[in-house]
Protein backbone atom coordinates (compact mmCIF):
# COMPACT_ATOMS: atom_id res chain seq x y z
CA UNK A 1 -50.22 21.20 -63.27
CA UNK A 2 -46.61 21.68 -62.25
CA UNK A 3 -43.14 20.69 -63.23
CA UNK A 4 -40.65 20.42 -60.67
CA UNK A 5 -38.71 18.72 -62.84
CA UNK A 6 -39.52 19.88 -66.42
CA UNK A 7 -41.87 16.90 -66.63
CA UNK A 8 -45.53 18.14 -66.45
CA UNK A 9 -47.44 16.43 -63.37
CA UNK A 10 -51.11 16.80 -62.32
CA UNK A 11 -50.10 17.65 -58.62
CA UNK A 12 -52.31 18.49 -55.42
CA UNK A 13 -50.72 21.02 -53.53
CA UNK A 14 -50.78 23.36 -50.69
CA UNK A 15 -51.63 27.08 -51.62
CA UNK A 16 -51.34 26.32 -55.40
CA UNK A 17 -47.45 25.49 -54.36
CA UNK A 18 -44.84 23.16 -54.32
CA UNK A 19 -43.37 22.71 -51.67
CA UNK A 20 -45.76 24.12 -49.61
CA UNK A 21 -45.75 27.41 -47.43
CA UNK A 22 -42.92 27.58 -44.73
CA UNK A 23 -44.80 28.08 -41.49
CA UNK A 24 -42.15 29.36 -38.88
CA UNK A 25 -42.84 29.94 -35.51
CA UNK A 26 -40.75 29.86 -32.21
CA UNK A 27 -40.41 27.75 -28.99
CA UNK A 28 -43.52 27.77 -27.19
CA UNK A 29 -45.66 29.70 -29.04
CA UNK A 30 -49.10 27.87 -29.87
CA UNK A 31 -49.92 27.13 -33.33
CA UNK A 32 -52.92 28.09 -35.36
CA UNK A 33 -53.55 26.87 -38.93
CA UNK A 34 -56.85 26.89 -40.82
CA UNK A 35 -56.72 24.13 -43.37
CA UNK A 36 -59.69 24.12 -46.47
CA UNK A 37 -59.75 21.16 -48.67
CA UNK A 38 -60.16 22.33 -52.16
CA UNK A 39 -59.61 18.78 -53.68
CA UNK A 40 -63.10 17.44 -55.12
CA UNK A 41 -62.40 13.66 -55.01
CA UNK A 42 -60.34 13.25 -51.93
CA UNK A 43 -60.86 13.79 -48.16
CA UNK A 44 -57.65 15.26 -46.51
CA UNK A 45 -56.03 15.80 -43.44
CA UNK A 46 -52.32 17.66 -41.95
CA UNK A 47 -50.01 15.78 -40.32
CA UNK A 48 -47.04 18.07 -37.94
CA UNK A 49 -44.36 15.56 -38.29
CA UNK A 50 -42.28 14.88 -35.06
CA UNK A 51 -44.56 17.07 -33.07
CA UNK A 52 -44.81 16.31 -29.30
CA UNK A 53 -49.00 16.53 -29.57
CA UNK A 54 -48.56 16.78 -25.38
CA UNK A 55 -52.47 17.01 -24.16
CA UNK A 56 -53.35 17.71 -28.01
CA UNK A 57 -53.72 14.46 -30.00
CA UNK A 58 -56.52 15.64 -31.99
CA UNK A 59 -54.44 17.48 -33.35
CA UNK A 60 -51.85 15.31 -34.84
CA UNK A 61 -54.00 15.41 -38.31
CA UNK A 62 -54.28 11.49 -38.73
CA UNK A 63 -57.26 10.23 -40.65
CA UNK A 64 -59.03 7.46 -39.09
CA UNK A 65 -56.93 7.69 -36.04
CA UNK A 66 -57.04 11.37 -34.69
CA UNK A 67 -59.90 12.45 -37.47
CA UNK A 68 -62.26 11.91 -39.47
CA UNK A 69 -60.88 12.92 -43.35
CA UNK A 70 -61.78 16.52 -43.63
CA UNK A 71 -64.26 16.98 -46.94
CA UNK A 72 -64.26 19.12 -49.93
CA UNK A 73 -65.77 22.38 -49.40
CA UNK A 74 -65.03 22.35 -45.69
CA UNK A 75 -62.47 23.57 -42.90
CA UNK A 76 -60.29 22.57 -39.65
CA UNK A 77 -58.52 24.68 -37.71
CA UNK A 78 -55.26 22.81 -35.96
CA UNK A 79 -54.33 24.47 -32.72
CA UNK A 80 -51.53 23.15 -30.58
CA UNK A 81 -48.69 23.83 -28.43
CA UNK A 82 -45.21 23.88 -29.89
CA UNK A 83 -42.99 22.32 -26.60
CA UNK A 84 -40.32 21.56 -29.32
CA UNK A 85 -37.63 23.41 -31.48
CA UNK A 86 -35.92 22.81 -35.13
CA UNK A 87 -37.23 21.88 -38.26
CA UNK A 88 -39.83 19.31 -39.43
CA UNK A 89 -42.40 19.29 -41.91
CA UNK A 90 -46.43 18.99 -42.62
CA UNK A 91 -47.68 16.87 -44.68
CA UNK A 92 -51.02 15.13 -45.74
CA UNK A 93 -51.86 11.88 -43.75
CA UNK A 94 -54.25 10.45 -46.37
CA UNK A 95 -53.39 7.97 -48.50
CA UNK A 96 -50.47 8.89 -50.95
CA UNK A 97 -51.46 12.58 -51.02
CA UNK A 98 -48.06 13.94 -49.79
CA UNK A 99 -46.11 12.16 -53.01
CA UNK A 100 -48.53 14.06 -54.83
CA UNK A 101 -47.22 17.06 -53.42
CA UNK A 102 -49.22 18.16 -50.15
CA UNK A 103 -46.00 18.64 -48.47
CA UNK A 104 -44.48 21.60 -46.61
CA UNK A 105 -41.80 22.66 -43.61
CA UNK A 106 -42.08 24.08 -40.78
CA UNK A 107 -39.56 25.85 -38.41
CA UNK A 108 -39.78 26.30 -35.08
CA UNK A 109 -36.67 28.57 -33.65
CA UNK A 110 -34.93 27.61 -30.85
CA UNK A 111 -31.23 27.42 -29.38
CA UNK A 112 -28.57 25.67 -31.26
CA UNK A 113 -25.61 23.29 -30.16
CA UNK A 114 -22.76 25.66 -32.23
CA UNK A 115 -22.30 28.75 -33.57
CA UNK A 116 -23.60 30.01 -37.72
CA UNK A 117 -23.46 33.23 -39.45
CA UNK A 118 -26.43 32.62 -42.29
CA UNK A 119 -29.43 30.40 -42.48
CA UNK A 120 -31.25 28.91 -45.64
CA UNK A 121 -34.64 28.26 -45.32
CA UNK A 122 -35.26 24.42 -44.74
CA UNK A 123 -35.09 22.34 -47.62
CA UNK A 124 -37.03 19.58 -48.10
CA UNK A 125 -35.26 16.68 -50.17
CA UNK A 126 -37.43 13.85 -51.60
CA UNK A 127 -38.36 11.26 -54.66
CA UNK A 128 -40.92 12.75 -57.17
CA UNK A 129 -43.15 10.94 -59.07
CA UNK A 130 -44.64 12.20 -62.52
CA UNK A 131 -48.02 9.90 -62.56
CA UNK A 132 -50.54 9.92 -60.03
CA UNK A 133 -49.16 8.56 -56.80
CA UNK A 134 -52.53 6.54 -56.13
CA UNK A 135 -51.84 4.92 -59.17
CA UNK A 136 -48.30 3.81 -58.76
CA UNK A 137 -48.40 2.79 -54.86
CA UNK A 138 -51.38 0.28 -55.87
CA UNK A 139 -48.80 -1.89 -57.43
CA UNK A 140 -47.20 -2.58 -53.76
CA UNK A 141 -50.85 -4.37 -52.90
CA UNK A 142 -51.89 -5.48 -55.69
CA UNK A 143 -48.63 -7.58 -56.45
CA UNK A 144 -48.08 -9.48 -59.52
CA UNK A 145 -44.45 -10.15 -61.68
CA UNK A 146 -42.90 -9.32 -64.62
CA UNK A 147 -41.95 -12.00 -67.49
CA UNK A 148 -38.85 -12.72 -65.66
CA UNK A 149 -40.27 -13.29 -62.70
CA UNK A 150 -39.91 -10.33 -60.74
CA UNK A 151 -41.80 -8.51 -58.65
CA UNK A 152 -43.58 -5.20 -59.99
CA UNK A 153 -42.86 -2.68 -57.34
CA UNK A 154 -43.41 0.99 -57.26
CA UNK A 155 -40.98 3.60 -59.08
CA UNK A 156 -40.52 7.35 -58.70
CA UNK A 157 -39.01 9.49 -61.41
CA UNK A 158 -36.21 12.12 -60.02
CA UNK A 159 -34.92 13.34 -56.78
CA UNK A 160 -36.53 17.16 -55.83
CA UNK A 161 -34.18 19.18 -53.85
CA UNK A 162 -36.09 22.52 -52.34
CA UNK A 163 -38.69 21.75 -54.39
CA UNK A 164 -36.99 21.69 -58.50
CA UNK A 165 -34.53 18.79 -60.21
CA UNK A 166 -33.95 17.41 -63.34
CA UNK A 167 -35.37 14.58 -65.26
CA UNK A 168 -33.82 13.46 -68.59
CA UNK A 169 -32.10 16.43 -69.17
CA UNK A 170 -34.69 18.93 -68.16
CA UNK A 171 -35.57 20.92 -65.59
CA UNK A 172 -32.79 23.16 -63.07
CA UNK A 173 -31.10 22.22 -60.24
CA UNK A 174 -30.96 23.96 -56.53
CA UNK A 175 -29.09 26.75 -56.32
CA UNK A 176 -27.44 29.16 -53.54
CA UNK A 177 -24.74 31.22 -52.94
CA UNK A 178 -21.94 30.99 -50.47
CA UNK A 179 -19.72 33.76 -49.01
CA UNK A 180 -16.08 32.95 -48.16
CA UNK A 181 -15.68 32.69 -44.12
CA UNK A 182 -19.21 32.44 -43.54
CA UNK A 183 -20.34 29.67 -41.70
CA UNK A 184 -24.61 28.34 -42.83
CA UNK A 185 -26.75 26.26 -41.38
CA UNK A 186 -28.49 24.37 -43.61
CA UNK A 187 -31.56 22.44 -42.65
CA UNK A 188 -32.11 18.50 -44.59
CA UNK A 189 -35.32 16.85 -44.39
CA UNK A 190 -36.00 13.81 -46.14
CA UNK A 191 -39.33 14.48 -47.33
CA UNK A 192 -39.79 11.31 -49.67
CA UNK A 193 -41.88 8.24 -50.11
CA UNK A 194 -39.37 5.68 -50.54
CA UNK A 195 -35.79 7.51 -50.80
CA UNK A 196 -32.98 6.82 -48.30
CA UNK A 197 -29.94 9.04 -49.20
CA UNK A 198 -26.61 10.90 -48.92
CA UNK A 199 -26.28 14.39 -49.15
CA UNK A 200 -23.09 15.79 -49.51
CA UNK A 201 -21.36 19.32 -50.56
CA UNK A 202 -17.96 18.59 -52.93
CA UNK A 203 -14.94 19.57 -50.95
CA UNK A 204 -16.67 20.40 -47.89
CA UNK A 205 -16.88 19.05 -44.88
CA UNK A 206 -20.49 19.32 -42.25
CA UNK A 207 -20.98 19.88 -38.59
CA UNK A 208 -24.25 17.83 -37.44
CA UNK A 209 -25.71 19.88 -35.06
CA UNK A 210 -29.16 18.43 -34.84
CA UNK A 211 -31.32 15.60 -35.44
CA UNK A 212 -34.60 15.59 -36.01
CA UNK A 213 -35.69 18.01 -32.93
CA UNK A 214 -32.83 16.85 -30.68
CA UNK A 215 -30.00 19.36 -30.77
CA UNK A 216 -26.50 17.26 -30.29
CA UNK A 217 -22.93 17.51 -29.56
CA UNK A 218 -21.59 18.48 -32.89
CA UNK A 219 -19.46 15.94 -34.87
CA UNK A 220 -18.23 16.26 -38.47
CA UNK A 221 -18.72 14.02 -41.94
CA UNK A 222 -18.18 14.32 -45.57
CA UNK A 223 -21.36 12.53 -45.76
CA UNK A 224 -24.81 12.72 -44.41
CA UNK A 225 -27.47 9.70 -43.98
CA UNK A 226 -31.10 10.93 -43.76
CA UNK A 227 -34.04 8.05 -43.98
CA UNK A 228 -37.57 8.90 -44.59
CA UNK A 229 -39.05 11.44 -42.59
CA UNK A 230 -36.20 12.39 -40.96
CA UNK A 231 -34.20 15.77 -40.26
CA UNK A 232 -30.42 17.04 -39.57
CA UNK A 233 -29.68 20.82 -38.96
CA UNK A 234 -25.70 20.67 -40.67
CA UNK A 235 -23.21 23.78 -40.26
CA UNK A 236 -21.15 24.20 -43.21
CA UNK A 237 -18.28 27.02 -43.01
CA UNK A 238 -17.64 28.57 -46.34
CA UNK A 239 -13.50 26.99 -46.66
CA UNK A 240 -13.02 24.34 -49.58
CA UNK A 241 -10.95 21.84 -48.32
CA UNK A 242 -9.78 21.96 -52.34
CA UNK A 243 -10.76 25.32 -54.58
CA UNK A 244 -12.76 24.41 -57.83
CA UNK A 245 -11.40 26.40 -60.44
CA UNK A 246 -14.49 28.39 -60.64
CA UNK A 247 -15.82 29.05 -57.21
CA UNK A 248 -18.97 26.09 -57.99
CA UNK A 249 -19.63 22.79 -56.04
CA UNK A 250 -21.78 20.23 -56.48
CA UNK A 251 -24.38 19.59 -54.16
CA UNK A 252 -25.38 15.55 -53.89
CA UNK A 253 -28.03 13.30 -52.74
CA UNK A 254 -27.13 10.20 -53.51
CA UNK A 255 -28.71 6.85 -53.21
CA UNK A 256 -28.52 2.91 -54.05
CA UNK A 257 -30.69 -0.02 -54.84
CA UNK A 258 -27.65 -2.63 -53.22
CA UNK A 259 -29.24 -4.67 -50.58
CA UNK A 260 -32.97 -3.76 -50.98
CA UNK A 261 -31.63 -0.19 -49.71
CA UNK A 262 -33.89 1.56 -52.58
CA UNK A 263 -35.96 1.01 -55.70
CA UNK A 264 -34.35 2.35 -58.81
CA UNK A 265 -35.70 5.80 -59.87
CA UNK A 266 -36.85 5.92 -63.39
CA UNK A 267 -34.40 9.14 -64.15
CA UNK A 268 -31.51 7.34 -61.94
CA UNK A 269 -31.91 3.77 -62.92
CA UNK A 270 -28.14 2.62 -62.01
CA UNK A 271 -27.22 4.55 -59.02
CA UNK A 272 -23.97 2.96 -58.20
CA UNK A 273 -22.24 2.44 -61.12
CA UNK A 274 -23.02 4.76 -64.25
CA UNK A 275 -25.37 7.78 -63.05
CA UNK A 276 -23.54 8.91 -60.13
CA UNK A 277 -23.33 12.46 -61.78
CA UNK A 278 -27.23 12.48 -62.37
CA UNK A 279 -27.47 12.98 -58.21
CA UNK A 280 -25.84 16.07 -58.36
CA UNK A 281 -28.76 17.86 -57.50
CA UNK A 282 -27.73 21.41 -56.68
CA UNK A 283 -24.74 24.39 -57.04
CA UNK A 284 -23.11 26.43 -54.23
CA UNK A 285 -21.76 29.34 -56.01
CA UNK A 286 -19.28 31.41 -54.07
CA UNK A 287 -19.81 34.82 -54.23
CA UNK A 288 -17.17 35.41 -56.93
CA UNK A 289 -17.66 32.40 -58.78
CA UNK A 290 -17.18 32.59 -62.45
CA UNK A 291 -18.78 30.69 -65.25
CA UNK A 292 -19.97 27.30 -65.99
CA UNK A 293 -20.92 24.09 -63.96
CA UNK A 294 -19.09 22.70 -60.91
CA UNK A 295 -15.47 21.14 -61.72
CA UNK A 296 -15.38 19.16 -58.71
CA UNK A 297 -15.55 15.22 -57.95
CA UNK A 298 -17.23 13.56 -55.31
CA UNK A 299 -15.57 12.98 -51.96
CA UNK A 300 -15.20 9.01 -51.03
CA UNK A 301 -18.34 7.99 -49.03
CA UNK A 302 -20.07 4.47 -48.53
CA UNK A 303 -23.96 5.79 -49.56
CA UNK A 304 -26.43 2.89 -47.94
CA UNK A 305 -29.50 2.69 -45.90
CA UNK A 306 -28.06 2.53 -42.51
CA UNK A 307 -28.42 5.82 -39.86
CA UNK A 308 -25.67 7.85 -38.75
CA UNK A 309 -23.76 6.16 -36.70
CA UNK A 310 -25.22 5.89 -33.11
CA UNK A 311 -22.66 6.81 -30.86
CA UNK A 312 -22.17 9.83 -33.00
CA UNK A 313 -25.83 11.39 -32.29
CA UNK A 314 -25.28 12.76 -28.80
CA UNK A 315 -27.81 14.95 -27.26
CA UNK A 316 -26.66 18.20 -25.49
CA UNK A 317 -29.21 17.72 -23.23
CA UNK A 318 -29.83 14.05 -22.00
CA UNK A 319 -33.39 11.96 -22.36
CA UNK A 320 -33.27 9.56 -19.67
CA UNK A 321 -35.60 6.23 -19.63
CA UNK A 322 -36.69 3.63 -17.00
CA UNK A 323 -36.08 0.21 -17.08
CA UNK A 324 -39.41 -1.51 -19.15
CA UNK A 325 -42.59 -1.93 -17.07
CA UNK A 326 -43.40 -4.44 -19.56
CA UNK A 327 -42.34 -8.03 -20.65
CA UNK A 328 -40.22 -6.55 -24.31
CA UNK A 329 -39.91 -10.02 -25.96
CA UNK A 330 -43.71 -10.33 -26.01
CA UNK A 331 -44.38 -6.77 -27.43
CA UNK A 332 -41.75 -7.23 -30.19
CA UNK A 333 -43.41 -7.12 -33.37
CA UNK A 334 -42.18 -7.78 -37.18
CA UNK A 335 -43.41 -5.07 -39.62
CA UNK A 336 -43.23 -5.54 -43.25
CA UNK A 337 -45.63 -6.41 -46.64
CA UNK A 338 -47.32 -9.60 -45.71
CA UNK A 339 -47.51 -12.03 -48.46
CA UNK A 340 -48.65 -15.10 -46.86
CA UNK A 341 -52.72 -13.93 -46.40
CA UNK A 342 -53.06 -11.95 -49.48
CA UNK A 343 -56.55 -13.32 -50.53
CA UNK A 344 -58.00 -12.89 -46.85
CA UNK A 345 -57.63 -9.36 -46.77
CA UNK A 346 -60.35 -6.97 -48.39
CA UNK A 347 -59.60 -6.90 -52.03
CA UNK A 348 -57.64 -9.80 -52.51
CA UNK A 349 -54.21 -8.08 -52.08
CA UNK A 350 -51.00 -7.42 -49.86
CA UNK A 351 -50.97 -5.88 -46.73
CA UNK A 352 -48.40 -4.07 -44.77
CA UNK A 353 -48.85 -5.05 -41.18
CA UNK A 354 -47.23 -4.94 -37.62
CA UNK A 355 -48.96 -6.98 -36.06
CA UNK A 356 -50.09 -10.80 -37.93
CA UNK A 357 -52.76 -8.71 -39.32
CA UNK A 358 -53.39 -5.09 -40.93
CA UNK A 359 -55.47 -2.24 -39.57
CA UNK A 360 -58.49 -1.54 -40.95
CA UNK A 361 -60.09 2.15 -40.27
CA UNK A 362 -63.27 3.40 -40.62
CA UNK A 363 -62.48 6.90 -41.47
CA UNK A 364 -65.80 8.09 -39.79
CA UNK A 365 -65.35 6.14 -36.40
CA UNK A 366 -61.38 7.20 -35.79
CA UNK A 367 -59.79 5.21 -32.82
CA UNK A 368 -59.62 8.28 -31.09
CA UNK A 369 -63.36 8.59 -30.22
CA UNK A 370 -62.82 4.60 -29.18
CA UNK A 371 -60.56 4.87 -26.05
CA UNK A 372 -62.36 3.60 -23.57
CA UNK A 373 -63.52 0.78 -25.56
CA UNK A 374 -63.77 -2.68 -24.17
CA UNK A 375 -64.19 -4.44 -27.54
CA UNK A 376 -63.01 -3.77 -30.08
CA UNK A 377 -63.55 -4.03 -33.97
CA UNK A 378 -61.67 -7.80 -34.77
CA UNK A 379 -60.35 -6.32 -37.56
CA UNK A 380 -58.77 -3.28 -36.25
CA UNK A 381 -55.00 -4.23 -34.71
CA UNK A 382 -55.30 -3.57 -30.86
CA UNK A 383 -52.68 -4.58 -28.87
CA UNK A 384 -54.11 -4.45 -25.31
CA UNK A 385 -51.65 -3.13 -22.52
CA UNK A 386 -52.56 -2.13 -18.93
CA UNK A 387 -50.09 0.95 -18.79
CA UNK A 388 -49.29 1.93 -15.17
CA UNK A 389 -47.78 5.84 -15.73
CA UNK A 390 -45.86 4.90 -12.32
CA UNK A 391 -43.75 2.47 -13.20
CA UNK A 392 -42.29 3.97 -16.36
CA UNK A 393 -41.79 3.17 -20.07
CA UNK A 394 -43.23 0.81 -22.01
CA UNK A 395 -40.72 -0.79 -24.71
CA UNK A 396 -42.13 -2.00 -28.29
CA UNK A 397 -39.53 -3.18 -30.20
CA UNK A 398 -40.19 -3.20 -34.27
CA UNK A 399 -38.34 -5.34 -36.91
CA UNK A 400 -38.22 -4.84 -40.38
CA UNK A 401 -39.39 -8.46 -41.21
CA UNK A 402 -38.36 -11.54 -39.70
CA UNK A 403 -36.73 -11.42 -36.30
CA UNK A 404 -34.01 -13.22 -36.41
CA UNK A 405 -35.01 -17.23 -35.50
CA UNK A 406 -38.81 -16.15 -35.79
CA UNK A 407 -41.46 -19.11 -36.05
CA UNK A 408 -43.78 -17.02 -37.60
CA UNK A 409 -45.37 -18.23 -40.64
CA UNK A 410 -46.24 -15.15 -41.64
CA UNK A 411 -44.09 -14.15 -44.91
CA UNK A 412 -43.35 -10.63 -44.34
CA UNK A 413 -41.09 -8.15 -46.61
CA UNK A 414 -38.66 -5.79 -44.86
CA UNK A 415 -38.54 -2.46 -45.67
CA UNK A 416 -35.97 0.71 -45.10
CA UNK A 417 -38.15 3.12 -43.42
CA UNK A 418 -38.42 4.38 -39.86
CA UNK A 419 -40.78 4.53 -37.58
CA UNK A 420 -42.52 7.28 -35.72
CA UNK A 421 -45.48 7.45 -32.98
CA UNK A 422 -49.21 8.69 -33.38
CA UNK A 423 -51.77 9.08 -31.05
CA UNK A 424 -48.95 9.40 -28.48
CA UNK A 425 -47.17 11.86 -25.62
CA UNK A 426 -43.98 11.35 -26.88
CA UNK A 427 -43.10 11.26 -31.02
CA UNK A 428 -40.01 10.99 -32.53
């Protein structure tokens, strides 16, 4: 039992801790983690976020692609080659473990695109939920409405920032100290199950220096968009743009439920309007900072779902792609909750799907063990491509729902989330 948030939650954690242990490692070194699964009623497995898994899928900690669910009582021992640098994070890859708390970073030292005088450690940002993740995440499938007709989606409680918050007046709030002249690197992941937000420092402004594990030319905002999953290495030098009166600032991850960009927390129901102050969500405290909370006010910033902008994220060093090898309008897919088959599936409820129908694993037969296949399970979603390594990339391009003029009859829900690759040479 822990409470992040001063609200007691039956949790399932890594090491008896939330977040988990920071593994840090450097640039080339190969990785070696034994993972036991204590948990009697669950299988598990580890997912390395981001991580190239370059001659090493097996690795990648997927259950019923890459694995079979490791079992209670036993061990697996990951082992792979780290051919990246900057922060990510591990996580569970079964079922809703991770918003149950088997979540973790992981740092990986490398060069860096501009100059810093202090680190934090990374700090993972993300929704917390006080019930049993299972529980609320069913909801999603199962469907159903309220008595005025809407529908009954999944809520979490409070935003975590390096692993504490508040809830309803409870719990504390991240704290660190700054030291005037200094310049820190701070390291942002969004480590949530359905949270897009802003995170901001009062009266300060940020130098993006990375993204996810793509070091860039550094740019500046009062503002920073992160989206599920996703990391930013910021460099923030210790020079107010305006002094508080007492050396404090408020740190901010903010959010909104306009435009289908979130679903209301529980703790922040009204996001927009009348609990901006309840995403505050942490203190710098200068080193002679005096007494009380922050005096400061929010900087103006447009908080939405929408990435940094593109032209901004500029890497220092360049990835260069082919022209496609393949035909891209026929391997453009719409991803979202489909509504239209929900008694054909198993169970009688939604599905999310890429594809015009879900993927179904059996947990003890992963796809992994299935390459060479020449038939496949119908109701496993294989999309067959002859992929010639000489003649370049292959482009799959994903909507959240509907392309736009689709004929699909398929009613699919959009979602703000990205994507990332499994089972794959190249992750982002």
């Amino acid at each position: 039992m822990i409470s992040p948030d001063g609200t007691p939650k039956l949790a399932k954690l890594i090491n008896k801790k939330y977040p988990g242990e920071l593994i840090e490692a450097c640039w080339g070194d190969t990785l070696v983690v034994s993972v036991k699964n204590s948990l009697k009623t669950n299988g598990t497995t580890i997912h390395w976020h981001g991580i190239r898994q370059l001659n090493s899928n097996q690795m990648d900690g997927v259950n019923g692609i890459t694995q079979c669910p490791t079992a209670n009582g036993e061990t697996l021992v990951y082992k792979f080659k780290l051919t990246q640098y900057g922060h990510t994070w591990y996580h569970s890859h079964y079922s809703s473990q991770y918003s149950d708390g088997v979540a973790a970073p992981l740092l990986i030292h490398g060069p860096h695109s501009s100059n810093w005088t202090e680190e934090f450690p990374p700090i993972i940002v993300n929704d917390w939920i006080h019930k049993s993740a299972f529980e609320e995440f069913h909801k999603e499938i199962a469907g159903g409405t309220t008595a005025d007709g809407k529908a009954i989606l999944p809520q979490m409680d409070s935003i975590l920032v390096g692993g504490v918050g508040k809830f309803n007046g409870s719990g504390s709030l991240y704290q660190q100290t700054f030291e005037a002249g200094k310049k820190y690197l701070i390291r942002i992941i969004n480590g949530s199950t359905g949270l897009h937000f802003h995170f901001s420092l009062d009266n300060h402004i940020m130098t993006v220096v990375s993204m996810d594990f793509v070091p860039i030319k550094p740019y500046t905002t009062n503002s920073l968009s992160v989206g599920i999953g996703q990391r930013y290495g910021v460099i923030i030098e210790a020079k107010p743009t305006t002094k508080s009166s007492n050396g404090k600032y408020w740190i901010r991850t903010e959010y909104t439920d306009q435009n289908g960009c979130n679903t209301p927390l529980t703790g922040i129901p009204n996001p927009t309007t009348t609990d901006l102050d309840l995403q505050r969500t942490g203190i710098i405290s200068y080193s002679d900072a005096g007494s009380g909370d922050p005096t400061t006010s929010r900087q103006p910033a447009t908080v939405g779902c929408s990435d940094e902008p593109y032209a901004s994220l500029s890497p220092i060093v360049e990835w260069n792609v082919t022209v496609p090898q393949n035909d891209v309008k026929g391997n453009t897919y719409e991803a979202g909750l489909d509504l239209s088959n929900r008694d054909k599936w198993h169970g009688a409820v939604n599905r999310w799907s890429i594809t015009d129908t879900p993927m179904w694993l059996n947990m003890a037969d992963p796809t992994i063990l299935n390459l060479a296949n020449t038939t496949w399970n119908p109701e496993y979603a294989v999309v067959k491509y002859d992929y010639n390594a000489d003649k370049g990339f292959v482009y799959m391009v994903i909507s959240s729902g509907p392309v736009s003029g689709s004929t699909n009859a398929i009613r699919k829900v959009p979602a703000q989330h990205p994507i990332h690759l499994h089972v794959s040479p190249r992750t982002s």
